[in-house]
N, C-alpha and C. Protein backbone atom coordinates (compact mmCIF):
# COMPACT_ATOMS: atom_id res chain seq x y z
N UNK A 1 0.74 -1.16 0.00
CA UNK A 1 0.00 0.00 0.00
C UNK A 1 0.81 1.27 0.00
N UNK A 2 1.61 0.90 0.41
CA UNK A 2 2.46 2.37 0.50
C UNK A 2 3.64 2.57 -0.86
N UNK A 3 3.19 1.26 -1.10
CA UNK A 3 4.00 1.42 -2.79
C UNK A 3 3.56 1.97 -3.51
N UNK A 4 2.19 2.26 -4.06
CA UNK A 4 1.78 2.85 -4.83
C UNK A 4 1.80 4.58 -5.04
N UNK A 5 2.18 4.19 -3.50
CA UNK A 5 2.14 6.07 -2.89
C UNK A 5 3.15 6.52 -3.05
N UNK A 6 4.74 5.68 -2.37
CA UNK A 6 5.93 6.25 -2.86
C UNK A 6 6.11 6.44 -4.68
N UNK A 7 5.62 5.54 -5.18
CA UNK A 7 5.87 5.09 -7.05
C UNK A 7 5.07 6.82 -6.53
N UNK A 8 3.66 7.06 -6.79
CA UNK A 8 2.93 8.32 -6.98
C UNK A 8 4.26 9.98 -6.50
N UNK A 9 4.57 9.30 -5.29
CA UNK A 9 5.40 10.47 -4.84
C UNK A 9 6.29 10.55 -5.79
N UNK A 10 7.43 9.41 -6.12
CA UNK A 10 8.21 9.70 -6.60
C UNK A 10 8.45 9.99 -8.23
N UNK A 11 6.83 9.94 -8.57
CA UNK A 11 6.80 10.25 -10.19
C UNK A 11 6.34 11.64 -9.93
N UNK A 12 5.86 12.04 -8.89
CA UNK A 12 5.70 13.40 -8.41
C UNK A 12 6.74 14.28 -8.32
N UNK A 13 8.00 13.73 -7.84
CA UNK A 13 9.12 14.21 -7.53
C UNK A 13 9.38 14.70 -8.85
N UNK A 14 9.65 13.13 -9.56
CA UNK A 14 10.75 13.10 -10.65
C UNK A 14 10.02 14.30 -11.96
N UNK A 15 8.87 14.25 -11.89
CA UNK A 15 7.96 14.87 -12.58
C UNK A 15 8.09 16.84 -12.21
N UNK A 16 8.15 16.76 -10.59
CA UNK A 16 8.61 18.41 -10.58
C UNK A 16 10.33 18.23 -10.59
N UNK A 17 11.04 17.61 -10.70
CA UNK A 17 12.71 18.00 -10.79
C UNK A 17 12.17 18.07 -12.42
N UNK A 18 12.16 17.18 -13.29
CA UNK A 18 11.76 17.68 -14.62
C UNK A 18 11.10 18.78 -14.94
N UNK A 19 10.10 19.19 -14.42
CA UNK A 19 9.25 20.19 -14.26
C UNK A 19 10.44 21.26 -14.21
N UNK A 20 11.19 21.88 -13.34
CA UNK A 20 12.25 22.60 -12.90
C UNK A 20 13.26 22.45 -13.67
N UNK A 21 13.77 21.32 -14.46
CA UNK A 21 14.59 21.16 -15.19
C UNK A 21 14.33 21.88 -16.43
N UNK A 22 13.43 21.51 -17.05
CA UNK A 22 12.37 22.23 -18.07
C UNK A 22 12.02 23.78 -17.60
N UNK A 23 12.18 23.96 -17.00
CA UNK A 23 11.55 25.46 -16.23
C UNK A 23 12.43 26.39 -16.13
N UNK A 24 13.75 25.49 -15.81
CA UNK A 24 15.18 26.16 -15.66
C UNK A 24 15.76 26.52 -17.38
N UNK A 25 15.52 25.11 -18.17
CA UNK A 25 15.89 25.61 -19.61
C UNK A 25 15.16 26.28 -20.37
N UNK A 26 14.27 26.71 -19.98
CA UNK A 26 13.53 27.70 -20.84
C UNK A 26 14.00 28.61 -20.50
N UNK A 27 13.88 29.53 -19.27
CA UNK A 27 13.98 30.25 -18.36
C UNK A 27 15.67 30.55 -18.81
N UNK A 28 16.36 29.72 -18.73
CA UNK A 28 17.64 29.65 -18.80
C UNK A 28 17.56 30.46 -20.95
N UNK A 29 16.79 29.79 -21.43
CA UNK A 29 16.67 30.24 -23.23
C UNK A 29 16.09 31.47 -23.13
N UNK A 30 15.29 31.97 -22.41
CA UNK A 30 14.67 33.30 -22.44
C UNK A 30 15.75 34.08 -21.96
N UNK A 31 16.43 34.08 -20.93
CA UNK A 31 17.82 34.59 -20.38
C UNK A 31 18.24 34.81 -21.55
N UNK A 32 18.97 33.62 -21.99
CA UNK A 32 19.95 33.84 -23.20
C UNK A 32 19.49 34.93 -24.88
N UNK A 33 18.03 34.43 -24.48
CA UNK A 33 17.61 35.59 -25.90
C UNK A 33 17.12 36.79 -25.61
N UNK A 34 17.26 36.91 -24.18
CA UNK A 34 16.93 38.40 -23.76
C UNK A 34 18.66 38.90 -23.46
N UNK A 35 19.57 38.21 -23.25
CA UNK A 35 21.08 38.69 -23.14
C UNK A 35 21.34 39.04 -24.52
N UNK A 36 21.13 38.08 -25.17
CA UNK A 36 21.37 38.57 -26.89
C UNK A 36 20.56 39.59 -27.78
N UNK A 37 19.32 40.13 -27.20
CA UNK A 37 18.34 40.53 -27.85
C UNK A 37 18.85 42.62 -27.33
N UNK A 38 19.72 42.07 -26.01
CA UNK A 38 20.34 43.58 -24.87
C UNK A 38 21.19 43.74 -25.82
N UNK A 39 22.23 42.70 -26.35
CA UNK A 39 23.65 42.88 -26.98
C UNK A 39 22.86 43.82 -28.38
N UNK A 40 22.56 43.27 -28.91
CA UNK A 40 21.65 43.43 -30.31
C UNK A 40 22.06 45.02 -29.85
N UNK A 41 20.78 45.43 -29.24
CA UNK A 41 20.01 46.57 -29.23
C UNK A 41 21.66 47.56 -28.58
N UNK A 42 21.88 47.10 -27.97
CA UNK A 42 23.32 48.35 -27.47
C UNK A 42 24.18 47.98 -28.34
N UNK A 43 24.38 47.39 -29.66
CA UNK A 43 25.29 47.35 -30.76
C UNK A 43 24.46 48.65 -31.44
N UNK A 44 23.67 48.13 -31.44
CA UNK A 44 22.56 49.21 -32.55
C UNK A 44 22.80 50.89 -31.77
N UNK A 45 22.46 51.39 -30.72
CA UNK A 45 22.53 52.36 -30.14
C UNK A 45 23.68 52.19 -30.20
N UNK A 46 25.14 52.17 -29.80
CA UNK A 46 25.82 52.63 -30.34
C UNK A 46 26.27 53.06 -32.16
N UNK A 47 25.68 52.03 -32.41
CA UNK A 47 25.83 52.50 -34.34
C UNK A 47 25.18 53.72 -34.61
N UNK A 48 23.91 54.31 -34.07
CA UNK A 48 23.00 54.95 -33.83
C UNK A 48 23.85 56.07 -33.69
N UNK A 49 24.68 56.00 -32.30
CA UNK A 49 25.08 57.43 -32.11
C UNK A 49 26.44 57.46 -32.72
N UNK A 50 27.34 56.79 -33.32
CA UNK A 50 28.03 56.92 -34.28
C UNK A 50 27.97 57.35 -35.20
N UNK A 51 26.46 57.37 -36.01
CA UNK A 51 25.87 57.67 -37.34
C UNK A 51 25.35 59.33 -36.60
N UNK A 52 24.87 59.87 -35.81
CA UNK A 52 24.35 60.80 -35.48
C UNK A 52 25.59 61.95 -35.23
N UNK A 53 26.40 61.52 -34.41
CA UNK A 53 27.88 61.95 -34.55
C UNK A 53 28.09 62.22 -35.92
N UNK A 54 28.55 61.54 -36.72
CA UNK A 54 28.68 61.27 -38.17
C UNK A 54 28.07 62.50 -39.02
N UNK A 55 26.69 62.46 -38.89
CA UNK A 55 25.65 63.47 -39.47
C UNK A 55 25.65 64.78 -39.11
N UNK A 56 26.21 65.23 -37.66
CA UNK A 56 26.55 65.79 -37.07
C UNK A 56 27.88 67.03 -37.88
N UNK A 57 28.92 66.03 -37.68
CA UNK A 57 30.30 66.37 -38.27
C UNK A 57 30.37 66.60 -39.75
N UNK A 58 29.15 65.81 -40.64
CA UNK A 58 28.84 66.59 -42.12
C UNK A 58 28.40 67.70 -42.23
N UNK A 59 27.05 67.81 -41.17
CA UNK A 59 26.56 69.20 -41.09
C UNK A 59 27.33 70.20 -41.03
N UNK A 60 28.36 70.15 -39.97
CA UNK A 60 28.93 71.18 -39.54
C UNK A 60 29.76 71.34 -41.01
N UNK A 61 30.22 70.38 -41.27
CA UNK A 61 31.53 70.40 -42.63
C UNK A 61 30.20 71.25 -43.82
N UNK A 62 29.24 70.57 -44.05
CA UNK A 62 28.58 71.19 -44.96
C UNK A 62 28.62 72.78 -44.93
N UNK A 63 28.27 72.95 -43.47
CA UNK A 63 27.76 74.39 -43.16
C UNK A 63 29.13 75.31 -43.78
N UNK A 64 30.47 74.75 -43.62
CA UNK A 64 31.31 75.74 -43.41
C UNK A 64 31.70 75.52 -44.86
N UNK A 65 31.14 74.91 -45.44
CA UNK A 65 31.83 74.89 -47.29
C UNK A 65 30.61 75.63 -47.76
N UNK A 66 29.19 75.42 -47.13
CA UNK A 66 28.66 76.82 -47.98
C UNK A 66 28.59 78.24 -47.13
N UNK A 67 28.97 78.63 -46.05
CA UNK A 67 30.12 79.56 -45.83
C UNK A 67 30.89 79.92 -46.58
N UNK A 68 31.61 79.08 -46.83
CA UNK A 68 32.80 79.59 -47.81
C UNK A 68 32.69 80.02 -49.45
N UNK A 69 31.44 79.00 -49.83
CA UNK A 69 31.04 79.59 -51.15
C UNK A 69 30.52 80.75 -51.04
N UNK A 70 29.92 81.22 -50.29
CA UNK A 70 29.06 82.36 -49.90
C UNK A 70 30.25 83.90 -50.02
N UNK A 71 31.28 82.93 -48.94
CA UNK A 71 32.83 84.28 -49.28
C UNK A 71 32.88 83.92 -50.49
N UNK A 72 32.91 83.49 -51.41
CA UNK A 72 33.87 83.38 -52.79
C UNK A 72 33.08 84.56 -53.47
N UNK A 73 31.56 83.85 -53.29
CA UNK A 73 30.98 84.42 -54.51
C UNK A 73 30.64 86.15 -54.12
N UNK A 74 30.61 86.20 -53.02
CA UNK A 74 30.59 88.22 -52.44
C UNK A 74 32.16 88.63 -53.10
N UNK A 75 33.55 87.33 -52.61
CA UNK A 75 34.25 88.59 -53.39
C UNK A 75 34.48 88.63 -54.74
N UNK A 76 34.01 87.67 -55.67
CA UNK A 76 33.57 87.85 -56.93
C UNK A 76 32.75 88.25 -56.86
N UNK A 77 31.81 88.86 -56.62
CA UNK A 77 30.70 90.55 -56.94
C UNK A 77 31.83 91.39 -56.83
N UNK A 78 32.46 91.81 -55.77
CA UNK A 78 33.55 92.48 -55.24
C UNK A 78 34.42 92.74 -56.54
N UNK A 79 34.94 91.63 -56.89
CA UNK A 79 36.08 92.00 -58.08
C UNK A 79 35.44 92.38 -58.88
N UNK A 80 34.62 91.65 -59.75
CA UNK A 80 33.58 92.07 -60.53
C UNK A 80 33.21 93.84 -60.82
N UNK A 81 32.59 94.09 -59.67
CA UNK A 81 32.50 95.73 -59.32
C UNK A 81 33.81 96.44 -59.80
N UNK A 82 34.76 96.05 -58.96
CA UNK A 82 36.15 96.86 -59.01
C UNK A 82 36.06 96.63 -60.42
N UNK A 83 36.48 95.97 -61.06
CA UNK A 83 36.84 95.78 -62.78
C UNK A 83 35.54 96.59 -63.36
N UNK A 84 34.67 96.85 -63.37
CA UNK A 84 33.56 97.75 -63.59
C UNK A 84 34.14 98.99 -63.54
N UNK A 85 34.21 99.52 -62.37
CA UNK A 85 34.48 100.68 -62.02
C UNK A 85 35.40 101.11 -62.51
N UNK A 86 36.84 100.30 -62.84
CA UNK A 86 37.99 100.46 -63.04
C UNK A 86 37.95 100.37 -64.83
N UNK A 87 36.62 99.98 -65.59
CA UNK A 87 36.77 99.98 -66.36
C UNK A 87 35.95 101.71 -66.98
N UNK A 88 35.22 101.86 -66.23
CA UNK A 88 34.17 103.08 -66.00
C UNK A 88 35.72 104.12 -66.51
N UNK A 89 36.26 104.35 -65.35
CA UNK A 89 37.63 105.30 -65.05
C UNK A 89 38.08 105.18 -65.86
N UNK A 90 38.74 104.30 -66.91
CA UNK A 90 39.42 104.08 -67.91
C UNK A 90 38.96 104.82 -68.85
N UNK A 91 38.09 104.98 -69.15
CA UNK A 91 36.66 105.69 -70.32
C UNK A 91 36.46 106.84 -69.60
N UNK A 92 36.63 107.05 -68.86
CA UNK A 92 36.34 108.77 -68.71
C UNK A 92 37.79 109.37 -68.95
N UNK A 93 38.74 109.02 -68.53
CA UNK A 93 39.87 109.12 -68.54
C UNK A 93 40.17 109.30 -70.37
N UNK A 94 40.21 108.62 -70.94
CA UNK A 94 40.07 108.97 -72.56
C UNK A 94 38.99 110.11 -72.82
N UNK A 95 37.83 110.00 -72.27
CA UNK A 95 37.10 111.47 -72.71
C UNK A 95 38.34 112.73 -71.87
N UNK A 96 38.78 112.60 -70.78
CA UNK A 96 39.62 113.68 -70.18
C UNK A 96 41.14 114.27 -70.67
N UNK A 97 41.53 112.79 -71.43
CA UNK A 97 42.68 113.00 -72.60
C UNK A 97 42.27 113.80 -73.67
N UNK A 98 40.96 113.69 -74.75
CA UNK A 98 40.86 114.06 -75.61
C UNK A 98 40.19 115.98 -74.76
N UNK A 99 39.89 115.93 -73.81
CA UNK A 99 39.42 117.46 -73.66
C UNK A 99 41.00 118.31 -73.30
N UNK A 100 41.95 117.43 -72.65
CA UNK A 100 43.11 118.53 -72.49
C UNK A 100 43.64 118.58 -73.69
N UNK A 101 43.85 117.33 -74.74
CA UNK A 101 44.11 117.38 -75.96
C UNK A 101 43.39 118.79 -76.48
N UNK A 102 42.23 118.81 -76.63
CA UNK A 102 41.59 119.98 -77.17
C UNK A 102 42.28 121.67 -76.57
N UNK A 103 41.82 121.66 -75.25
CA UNK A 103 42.06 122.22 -74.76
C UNK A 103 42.76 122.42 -73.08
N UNK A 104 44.19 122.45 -73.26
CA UNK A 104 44.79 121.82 -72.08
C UNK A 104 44.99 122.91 -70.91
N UNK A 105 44.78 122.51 -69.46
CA UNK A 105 45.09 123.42 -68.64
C UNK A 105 46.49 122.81 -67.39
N UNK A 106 46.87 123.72 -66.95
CA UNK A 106 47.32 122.52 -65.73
C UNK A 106 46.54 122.12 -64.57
N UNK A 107 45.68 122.87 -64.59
CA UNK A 107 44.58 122.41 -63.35
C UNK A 107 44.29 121.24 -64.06
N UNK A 108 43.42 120.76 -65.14
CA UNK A 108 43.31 119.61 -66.27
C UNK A 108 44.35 118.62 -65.61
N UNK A 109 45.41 118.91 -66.43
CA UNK A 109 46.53 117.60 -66.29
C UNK A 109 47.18 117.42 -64.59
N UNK A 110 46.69 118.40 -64.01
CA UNK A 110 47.10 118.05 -62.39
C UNK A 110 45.79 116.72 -62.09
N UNK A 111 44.08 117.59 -62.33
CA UNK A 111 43.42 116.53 -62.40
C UNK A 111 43.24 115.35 -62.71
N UNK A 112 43.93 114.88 -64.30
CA UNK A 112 44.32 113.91 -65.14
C UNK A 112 44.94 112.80 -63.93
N UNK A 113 45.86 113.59 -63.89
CA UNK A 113 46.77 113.04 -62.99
C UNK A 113 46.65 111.91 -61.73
N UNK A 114 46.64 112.69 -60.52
CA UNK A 114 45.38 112.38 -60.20
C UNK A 114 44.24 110.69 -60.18
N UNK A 115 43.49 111.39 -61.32
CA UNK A 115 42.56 110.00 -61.72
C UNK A 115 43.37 109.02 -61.95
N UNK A 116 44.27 109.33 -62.52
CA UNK A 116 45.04 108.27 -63.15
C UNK A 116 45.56 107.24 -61.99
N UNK A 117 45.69 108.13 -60.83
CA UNK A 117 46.53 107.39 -59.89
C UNK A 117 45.51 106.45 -59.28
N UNK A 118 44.61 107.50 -58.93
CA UNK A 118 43.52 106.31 -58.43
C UNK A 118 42.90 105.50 -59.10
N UNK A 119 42.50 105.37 -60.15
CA UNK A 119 42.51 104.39 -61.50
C UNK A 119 43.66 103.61 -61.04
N UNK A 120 44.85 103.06 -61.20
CA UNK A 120 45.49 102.70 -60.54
C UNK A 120 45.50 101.89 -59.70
N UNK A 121 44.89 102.73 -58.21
CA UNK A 121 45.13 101.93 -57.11
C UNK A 121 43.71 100.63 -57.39
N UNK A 122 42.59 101.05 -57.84
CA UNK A 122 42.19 100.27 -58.05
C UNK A 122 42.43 98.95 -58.98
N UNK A 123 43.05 99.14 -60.17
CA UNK A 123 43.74 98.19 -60.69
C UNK A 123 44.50 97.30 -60.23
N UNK A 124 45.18 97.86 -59.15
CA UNK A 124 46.38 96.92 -58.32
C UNK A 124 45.43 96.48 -57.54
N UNK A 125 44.37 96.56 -57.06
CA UNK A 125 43.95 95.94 -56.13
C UNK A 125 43.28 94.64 -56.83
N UNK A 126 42.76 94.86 -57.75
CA UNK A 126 42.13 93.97 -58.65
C UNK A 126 42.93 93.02 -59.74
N UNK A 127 44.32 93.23 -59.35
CA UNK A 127 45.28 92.61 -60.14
C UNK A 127 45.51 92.87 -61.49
N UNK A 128 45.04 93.69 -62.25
CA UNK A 128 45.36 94.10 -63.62
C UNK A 128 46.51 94.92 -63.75
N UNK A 129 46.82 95.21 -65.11
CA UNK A 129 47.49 96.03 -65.52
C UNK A 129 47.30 97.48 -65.48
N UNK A 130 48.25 98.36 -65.02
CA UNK A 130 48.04 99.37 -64.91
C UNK A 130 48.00 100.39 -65.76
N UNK A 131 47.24 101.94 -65.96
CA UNK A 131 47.59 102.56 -67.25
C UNK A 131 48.79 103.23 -66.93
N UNK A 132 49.92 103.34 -68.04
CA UNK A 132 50.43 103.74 -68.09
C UNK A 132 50.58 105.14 -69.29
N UNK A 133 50.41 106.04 -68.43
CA UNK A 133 50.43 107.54 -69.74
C UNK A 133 52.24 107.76 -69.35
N UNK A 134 52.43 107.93 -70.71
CA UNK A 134 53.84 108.49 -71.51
C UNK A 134 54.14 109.93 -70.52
N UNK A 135 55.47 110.42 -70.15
CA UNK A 135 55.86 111.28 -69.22
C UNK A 135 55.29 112.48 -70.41
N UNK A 136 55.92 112.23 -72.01
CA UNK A 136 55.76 113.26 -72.81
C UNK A 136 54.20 113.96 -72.91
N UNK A 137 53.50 112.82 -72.62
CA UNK A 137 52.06 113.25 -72.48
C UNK A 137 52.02 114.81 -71.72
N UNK A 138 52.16 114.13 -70.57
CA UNK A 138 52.20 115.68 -69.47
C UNK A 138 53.25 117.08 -69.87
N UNK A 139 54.40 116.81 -70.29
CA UNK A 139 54.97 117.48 -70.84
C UNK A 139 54.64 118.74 -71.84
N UNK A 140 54.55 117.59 -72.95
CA UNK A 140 53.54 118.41 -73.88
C UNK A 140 52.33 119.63 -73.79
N UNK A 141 51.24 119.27 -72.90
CA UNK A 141 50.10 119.78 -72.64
C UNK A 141 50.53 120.59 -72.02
N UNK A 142 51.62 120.27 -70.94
CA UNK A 142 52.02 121.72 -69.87
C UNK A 142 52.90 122.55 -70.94
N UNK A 143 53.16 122.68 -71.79
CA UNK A 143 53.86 123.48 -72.35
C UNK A 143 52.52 124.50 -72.98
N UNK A 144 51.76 123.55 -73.67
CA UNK A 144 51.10 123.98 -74.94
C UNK A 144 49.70 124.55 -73.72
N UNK A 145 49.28 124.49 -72.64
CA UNK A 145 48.74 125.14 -71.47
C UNK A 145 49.37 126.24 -71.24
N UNK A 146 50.61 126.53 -70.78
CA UNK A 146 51.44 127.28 -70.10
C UNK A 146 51.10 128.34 -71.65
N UNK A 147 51.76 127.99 -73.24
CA UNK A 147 51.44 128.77 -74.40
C UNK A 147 50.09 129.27 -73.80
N UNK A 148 49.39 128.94 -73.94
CA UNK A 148 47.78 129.10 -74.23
C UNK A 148 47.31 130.01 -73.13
N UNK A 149 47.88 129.66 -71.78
CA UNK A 149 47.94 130.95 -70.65
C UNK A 149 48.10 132.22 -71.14
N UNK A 150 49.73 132.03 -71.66
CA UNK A 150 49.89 133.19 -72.29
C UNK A 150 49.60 133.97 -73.12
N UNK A 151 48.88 133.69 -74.03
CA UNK A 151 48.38 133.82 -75.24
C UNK A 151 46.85 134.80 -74.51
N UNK A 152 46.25 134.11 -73.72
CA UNK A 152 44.89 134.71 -73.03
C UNK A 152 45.36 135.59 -72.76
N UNK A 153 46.41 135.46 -71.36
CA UNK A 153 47.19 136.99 -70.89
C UNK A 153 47.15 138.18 -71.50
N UNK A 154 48.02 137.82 -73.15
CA UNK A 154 48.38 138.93 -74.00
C UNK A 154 47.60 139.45 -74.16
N UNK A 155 46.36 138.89 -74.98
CA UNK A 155 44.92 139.19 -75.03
C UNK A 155 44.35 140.00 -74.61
N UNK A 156 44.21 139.51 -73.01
CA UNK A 156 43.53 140.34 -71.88
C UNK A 156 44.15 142.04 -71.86
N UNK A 157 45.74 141.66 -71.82
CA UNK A 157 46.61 143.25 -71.70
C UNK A 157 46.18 143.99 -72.85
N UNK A 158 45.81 143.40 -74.49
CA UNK A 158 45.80 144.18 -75.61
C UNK A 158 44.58 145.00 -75.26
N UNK A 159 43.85 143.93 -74.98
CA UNK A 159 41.86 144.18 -74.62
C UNK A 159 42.26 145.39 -73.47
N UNK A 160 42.84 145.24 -72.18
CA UNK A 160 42.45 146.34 -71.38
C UNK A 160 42.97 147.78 -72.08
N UNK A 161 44.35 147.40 -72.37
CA UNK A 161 44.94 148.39 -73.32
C UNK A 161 44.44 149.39 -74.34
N UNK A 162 43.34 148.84 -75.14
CA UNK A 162 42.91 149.29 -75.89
C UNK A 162 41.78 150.07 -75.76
N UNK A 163 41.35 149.47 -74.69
CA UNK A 163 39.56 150.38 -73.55
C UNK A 163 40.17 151.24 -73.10
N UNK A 164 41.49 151.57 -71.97
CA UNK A 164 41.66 152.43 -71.40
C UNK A 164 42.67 153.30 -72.14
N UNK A 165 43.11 153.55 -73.81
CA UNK A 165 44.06 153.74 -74.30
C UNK A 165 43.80 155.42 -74.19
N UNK A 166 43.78 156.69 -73.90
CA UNK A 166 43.14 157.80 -73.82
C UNK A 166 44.07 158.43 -75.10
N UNK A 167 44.54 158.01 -76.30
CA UNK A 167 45.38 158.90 -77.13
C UNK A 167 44.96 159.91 -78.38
């Protein structure tokens, strides 16, 4: 009678150590795919913030190359302008040749002058070639000015001369 009870107990037993055995390897497999499932996910978050870093350090790189296009292209307006301007000066400068040509003063060719230089400085700044006017240029005009002074002068003395002549 008591056999049937120990056999009962001990398939009871053997039945919860299996039970537990089984309970432990699952338990023990859920462990393991929740350890691997942690690894997973903190491989990933780190890739995550590697890539964000990453995106990060383009941005910034992006930002500062269109920065920099941004300088290029203001100081090409910049040069641009100057060579404008410097081409402007150039052309007035020939209308200012042909008026002392016509008619030369030295106030004129001091003015000439002058433009020329600052015409000039802008050129050098803009890297071109500079104008160069011939020394004889100035020469010339101051002579044929200095004539032409005189010439008015005489003028003026004949003209007063002749109003106030009482003879």
């Amino acid at each position: 009678m008591v056999f049937p009870f120990i056999i009962g107990a001990l398939g009871l037993a053997v039945g919860a150590v299996a039970g537990t055995f089984t309970t432990h390897a699952v338990g023990e497999k859920d462990r393991q795919a929740a350890k691997y499932h942690r690894k997973i996910a903190n491989e990933l978050s780190e890739q995550y913030a590697e890539l964000e870093q990453r995106y990060y350090e383009l941005a910034d790189k992006s930002q500062r190359q269109i920065q920099d296009l941004i300088r290029q292209k203001a100081l090409d307006e910049v040069e641009k302008d100057c060579l404008r301007l410097a081409l402007r000066l150039q052309q007035h400068l020939i209308y200012l040749m042909a008026d002392i040509d016509r008619e030369p003063s030295i106030y004129a060719l001091q003015s000439f002058r002058e433009a020329v230089d600052i015409t000039n400085e802008v050129l050098c700044e803009a890297n071109e070639e500079l104008i160069l006017i011939p020394s004889y240029y100035y020469a010339r005009n101051k002579v044929r000015a200095i004539q032409q002074q005189q010439l008015i002068n005489s003028q003026n003395q004949q003209f007063i001369s002749s109003r106030f002549d009482i003879s």
